[in-house]
Every structure is written in structure tokens, then in C-alpha cells.
Protein backbone atom coordinates (compact mmCIF):
# COMPACT_ATOMS: atom_id res chain seq x y z
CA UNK A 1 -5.34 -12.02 14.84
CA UNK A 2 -8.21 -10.86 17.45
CA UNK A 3 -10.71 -8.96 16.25
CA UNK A 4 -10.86 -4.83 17.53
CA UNK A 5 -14.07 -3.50 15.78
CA UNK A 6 -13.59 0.04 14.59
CA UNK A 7 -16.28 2.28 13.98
CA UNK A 8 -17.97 1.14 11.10
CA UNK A 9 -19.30 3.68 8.21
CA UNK A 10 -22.52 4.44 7.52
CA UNK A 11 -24.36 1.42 5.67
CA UNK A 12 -27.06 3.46 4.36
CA UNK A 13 -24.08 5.09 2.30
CA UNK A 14 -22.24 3.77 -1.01
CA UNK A 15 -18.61 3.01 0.17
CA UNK A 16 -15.64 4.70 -1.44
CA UNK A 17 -12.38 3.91 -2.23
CA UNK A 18 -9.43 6.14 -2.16
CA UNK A 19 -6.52 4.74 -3.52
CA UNK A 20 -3.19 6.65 -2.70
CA UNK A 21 -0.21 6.40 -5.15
CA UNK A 22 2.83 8.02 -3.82
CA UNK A 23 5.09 8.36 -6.82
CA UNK A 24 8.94 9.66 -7.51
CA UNK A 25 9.66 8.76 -11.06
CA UNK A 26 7.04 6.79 -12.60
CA UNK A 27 6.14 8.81 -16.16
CA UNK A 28 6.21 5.11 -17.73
CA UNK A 29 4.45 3.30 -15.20
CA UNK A 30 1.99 5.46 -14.13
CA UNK A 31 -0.96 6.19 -17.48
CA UNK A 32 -0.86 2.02 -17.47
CA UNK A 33 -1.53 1.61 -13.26
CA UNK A 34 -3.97 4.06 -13.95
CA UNK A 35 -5.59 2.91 -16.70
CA UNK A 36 -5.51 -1.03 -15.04
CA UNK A 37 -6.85 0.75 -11.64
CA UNK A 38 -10.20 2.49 -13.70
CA UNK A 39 -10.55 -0.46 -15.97
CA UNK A 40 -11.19 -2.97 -12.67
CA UNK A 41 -12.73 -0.44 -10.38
CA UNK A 42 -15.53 1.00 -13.11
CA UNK A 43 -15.94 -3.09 -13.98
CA UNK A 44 -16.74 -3.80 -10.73
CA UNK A 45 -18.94 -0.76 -10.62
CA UNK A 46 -16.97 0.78 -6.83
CA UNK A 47 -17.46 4.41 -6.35
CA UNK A 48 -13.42 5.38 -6.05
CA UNK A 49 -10.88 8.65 -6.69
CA UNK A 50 -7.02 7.70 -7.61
CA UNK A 51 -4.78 10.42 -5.45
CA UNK A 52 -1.49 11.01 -7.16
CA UNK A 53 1.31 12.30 -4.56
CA UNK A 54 4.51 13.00 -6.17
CA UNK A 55 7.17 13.90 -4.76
CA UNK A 56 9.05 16.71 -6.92
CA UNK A 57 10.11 13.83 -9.63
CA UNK A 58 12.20 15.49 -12.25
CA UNK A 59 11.96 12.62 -15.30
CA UNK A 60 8.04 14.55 -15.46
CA UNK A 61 5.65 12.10 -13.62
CA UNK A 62 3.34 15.17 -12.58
CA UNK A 63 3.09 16.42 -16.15
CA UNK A 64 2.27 12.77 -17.14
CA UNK A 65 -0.53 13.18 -14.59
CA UNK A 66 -1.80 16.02 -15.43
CA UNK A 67 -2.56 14.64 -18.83
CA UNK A 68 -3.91 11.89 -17.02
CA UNK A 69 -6.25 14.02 -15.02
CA UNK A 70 -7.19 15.56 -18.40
CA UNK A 71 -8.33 12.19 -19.52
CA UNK A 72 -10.15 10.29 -16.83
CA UNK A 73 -11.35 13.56 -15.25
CA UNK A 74 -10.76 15.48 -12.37
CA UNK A 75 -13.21 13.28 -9.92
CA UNK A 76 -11.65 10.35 -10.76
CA UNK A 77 -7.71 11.86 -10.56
CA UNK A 78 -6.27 13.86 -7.93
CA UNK A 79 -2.93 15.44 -8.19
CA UNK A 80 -1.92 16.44 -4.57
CA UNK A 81 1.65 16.86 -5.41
CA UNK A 82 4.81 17.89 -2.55
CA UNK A 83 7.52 19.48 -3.57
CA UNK A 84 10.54 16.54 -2.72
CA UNK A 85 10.76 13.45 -1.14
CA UNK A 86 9.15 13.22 2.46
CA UNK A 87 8.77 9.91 2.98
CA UNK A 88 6.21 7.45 2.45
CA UNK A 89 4.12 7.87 5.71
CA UNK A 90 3.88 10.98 5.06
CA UNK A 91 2.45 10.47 1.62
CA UNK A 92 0.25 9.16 3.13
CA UNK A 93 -0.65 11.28 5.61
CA UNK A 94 -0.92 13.68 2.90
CA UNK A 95 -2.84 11.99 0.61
CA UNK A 96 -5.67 11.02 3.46
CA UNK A 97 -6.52 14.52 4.12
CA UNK A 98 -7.68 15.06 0.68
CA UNK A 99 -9.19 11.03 0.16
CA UNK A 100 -13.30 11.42 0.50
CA UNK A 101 -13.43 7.84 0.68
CA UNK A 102 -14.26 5.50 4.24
CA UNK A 103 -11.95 3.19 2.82
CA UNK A 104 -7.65 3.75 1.69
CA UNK A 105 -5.93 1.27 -0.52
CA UNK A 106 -2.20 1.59 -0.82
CA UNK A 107 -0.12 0.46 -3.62
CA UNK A 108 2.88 0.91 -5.28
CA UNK A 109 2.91 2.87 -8.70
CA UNK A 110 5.28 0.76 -10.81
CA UNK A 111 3.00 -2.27 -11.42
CA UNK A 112 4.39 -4.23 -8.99
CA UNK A 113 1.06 -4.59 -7.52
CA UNK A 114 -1.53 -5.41 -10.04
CA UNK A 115 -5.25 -3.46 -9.67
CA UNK A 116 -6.83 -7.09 -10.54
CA UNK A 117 -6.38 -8.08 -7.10
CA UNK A 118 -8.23 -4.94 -5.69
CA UNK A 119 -12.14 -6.65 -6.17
CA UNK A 120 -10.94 -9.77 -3.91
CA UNK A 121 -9.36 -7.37 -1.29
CA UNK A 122 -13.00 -5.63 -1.52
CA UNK A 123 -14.91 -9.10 -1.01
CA UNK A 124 -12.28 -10.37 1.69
CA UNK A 125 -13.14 -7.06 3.76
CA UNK A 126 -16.54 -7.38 3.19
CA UNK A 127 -16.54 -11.30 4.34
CA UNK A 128 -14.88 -10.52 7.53
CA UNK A 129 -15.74 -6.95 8.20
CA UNK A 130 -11.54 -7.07 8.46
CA UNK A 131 -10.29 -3.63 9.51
CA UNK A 132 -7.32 -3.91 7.22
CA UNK A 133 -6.70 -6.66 4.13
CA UNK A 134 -2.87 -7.33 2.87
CA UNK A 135 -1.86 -8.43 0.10
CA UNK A 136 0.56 -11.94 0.48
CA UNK A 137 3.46 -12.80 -1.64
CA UNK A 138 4.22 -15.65 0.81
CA UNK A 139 0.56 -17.35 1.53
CA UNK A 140 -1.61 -19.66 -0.76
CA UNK A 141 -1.23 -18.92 -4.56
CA UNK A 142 0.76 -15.85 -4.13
CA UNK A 143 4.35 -15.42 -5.33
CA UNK A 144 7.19 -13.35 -6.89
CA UNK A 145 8.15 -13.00 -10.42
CA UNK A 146 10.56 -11.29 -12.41
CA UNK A 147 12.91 -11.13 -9.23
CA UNK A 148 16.67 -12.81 -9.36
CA UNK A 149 17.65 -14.64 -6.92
CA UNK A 150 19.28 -11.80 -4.48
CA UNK A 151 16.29 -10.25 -4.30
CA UNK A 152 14.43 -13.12 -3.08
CA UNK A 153 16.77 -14.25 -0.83
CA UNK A 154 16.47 -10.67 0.87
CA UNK A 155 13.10 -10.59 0.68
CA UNK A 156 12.17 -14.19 2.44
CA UNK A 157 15.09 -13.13 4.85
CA UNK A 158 13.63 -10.13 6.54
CA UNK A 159 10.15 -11.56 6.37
CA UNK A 160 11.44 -15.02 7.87
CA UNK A 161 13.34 -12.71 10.51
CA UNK A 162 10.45 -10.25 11.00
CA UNK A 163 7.71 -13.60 11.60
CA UNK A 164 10.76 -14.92 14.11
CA UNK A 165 11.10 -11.82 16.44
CA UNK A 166 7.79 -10.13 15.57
CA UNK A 167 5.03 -12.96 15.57
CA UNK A 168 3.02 -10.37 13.59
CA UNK A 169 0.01 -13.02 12.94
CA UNK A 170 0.17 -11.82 8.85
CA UNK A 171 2.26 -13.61 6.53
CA UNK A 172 3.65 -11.21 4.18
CA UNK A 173 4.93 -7.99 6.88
CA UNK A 174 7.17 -6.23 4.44
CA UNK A 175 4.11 -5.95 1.35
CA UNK A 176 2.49 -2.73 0.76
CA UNK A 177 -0.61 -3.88 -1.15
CA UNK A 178 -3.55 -2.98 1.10
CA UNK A 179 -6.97 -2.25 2.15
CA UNK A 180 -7.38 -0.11 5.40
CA UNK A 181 -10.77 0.99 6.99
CA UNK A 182 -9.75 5.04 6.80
CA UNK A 183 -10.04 5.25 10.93
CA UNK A 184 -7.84 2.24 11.22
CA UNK A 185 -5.64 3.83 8.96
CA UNK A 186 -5.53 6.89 10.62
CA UNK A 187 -4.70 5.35 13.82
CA UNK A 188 -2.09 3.43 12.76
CA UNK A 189 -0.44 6.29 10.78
CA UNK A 190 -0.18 8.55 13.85
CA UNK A 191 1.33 5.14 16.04
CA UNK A 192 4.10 4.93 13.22
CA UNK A 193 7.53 5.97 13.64
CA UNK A 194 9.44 4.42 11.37
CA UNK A 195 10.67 5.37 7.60
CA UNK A 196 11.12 3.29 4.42
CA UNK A 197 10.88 -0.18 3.78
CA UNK A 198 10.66 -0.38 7.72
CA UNK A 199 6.91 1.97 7.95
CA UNK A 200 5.05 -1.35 6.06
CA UNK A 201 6.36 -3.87 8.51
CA UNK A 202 5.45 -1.72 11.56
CA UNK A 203 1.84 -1.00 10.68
CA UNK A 204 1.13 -4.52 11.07
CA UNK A 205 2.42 -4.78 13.92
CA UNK A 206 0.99 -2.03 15.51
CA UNK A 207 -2.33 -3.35 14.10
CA UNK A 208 -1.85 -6.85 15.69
CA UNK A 209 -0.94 -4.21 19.38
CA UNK A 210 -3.95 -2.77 19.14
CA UNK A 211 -6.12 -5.72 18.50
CA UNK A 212 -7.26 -4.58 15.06
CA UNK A 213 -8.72 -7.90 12.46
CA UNK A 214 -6.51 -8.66 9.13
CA UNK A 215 -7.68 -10.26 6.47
CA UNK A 216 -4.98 -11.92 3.70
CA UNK A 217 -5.25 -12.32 0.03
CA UNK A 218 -2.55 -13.98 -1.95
CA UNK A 219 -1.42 -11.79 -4.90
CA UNK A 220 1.40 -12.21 -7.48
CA UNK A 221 4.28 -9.63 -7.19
CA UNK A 222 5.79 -8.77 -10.60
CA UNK A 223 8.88 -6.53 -11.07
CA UNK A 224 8.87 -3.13 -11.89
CA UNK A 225 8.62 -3.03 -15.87
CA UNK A 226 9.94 0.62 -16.13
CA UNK A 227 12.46 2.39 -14.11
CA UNK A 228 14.90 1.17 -11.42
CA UNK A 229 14.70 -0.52 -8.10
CA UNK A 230 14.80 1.37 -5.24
CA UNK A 231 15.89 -1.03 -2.70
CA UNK A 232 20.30 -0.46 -2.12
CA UNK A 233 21.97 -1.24 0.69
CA UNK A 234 21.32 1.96 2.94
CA UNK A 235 17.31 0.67 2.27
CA UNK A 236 18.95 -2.78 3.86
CA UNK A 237 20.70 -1.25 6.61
CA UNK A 238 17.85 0.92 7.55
CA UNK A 239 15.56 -2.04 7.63
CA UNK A 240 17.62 -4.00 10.00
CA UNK A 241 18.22 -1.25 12.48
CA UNK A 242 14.36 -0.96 12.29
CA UNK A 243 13.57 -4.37 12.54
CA UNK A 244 15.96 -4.31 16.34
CA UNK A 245 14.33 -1.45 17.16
CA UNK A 246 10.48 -3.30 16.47
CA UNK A 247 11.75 -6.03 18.60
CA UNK A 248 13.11 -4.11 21.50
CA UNK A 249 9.52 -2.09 21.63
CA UNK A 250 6.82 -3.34 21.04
């Protein structure tokens, strides 16, 4: 993908890292996602805050986080709780106008995503000055595990489909592991119009519109260990009537 050189930050500056974890249900999955995210960020010695957006969860997830807070402090977790389900763009929108950092990494909460990879998405930006970095399931060493065979097929579907009518230039378009400069992320946020499993797929290709570099790093996409999918069939439907709608605009 061409390169589109945002404004850089201010090198005289540490960088920081705000990483955004929009959350509905998650009291089992969240003190170990937290714990992994402070025991690889404070090894690798990044200055960082962990923003906690829940969404009104009623198995406790914001009381969980609150003892959380308690523990790791309150400059290292931020509770900006909403009071139901909004949507995940919006969580993020959210969560950005209370991140101090020059640099957002999103991720889900339920250790699908694993806070080991977050150091190489660091270096890869860093190589390339890359304005965002995605995770791949489907590039290199990456993979799934812990998925049966349904879920696969679904997944390599729409991302076969999406590469076919999108020609995104990224590998993995339906991942949500990533590393945005906070400008770029900005930008892209506003561009967004989609909802759901759909909002990933389009900020990549919005990226690749407006001429913006992405790096890759392969990562290894486990499961949820606690807690239940929440990809059904309206998540499918929606994701194909957002897929046409990708195709027939931009």
C-alpha cells in the first residue's frame, strides 16, 4: 500500500500507548488481558494507560475493573464506562477522547488477541514509520486455533470475498488487532460508517482510499477461553450486506 505520511509526533517526546478495550461481558477474561497487557508493556519498558469501555455488562465486568483499577492504579487503568451497547466505533470514539497517548492499539478483551504480540507491532511501526500495523491471522506464521471448522470456513470466506471485491492491499481485513497513529485513527473513525464485524473491514479500506502505509504482523488467534461467541447469523447477515455496500462505494 502507498505511503500517505501523517503528521508525525513530537520526537523529542516519549511515545504513549493507549490501548482501548471495549468490553460487554468479560469479568473472566478481563484481570488476565490485563495482567498479560502490564506484564509485556512494563517489560518492554513503553509508557502506556489500558482504557476500559464497557458497555452496561450485567455478569459485573465494571466491578471486576474497578478492582482492577484498585490494583494496577489509576494511571495505568481507566474505566470510561457507557451505559449499554453503542457499538464498537463508537467505543472507540469514546475511548480516544480520554487516551493521552499519540499512539491507539485496539484489541479484543477475551484473549483472543494475545498482548505478546504488542512489542513486534511497536518495532514494525517503528521500522516503517507505518501509519497503522494489523495484526494477520492469514500471512506468514499467523493462524487460528481453538476454532471448529464452521468458524473457519466463515472466516477465510468473507476474507477470501472481501480480498476478491475489495483489493484492500492487507491480508487479514476482518482482524481487529491493531496499531493506529492516533491522527490516522481519528481520520479513519470519522470516514466510517459501518457497524459490527463490518467497521474492521472498512477501516482498511478507507486507509488503503486515503493513501495511508500498513504494516502486517502475523499473530496467532486463539478462542475465547471464557464466555460465548458473539458472532450468530444476524452478525453474518450484517456483514454481507456490508461487504455489497463496500463494493458498490468505495
Amino acid at each position: 500500500m502507498s505511503s500517505r505520511k501523517s503528521s508525525l509526533p513530537n520526537r523529542d517526546s516519549e511515545d504513549k500507548y493507549s490501548i482501548l478495550l471495549p468490553t460487554y461481558n468479560e469479568k473472566e477474561n478481563l484481570p488476565l488481558i490485563v495482567w498479560l497487557l502490564v506484564k509485556y508493556l512494563d517489560e518492554g519498558g513503553f509508557s502506556y494507560e489500558i482504557i476500559v469501555i464497557d458497555d452496561g455488562s450485567p455478569d459485573g465486568t465494571l466491578q471486576v475493573a474497578e478492582q482492577l483499577q484498585k490494583i494496577f492504579g489509576e494511571d495505568k487503568i481507566l474505566l470510561r464506562p457507557r451505559a449499554k451497547k453503542l457499538g464498537l466505533g463508537t467505543a472507540y470514539i469514546h475511548g480516544m477522547r480520554h487516551a493521552t497517548g499519540n499512539f491507539i492499539i485496539i484489541m479484543d478483551a477475551d484473549l483472543s488477541h494475545h498482548p505478546k504480540f504488542i512489542p513486534e507491532f511497536i518495532q514494525k511501526q517503528k521500522e516503517g514509520d507505518y501509519d497503522l500495523v494489523s495484526g494477520t491471522r492469514y500471512h506468514g506464521n499467523g493462524g487460528v486455533y481453538g476454532w471448529d471448522l464452521r468458524r473457519k470456513l466463515i472466516s477465510r470466506g468473507a476474507n477470501f470475498l472481501s480480498q476478491v471485491l475489495l483489493r484492500p492491499g492487507a491480508s487479514d481485513l476482518t482482524g481487529s488487532f491493531r496499531l493506529y497513529k492516533r491522527s490516522v485513527l481519528e481520520c479513519l473513525v470519522e470516514r466510517c460508517v459501518s457497524k459490527g464485524y463490518v467497521f474492521q473491514m472498512e477501516m482498511i479500506v478507507r486507509a488503503r482510499q486515503l493513501n495511508y502505509s500498513v504494516g502486517e504482523v502475523p499473530i496467532s488467534f486463539v478462542d475465547r477461553v471464557y464466555g460465548e461467541s458473539k458472532l450468530g447469523g444476524n452478525e453474518i447477515v450484517s456483514f454481507g450486506k456490508g461487504l455489497i455496500t463496500l463494493f458498490a462505494t468505495t
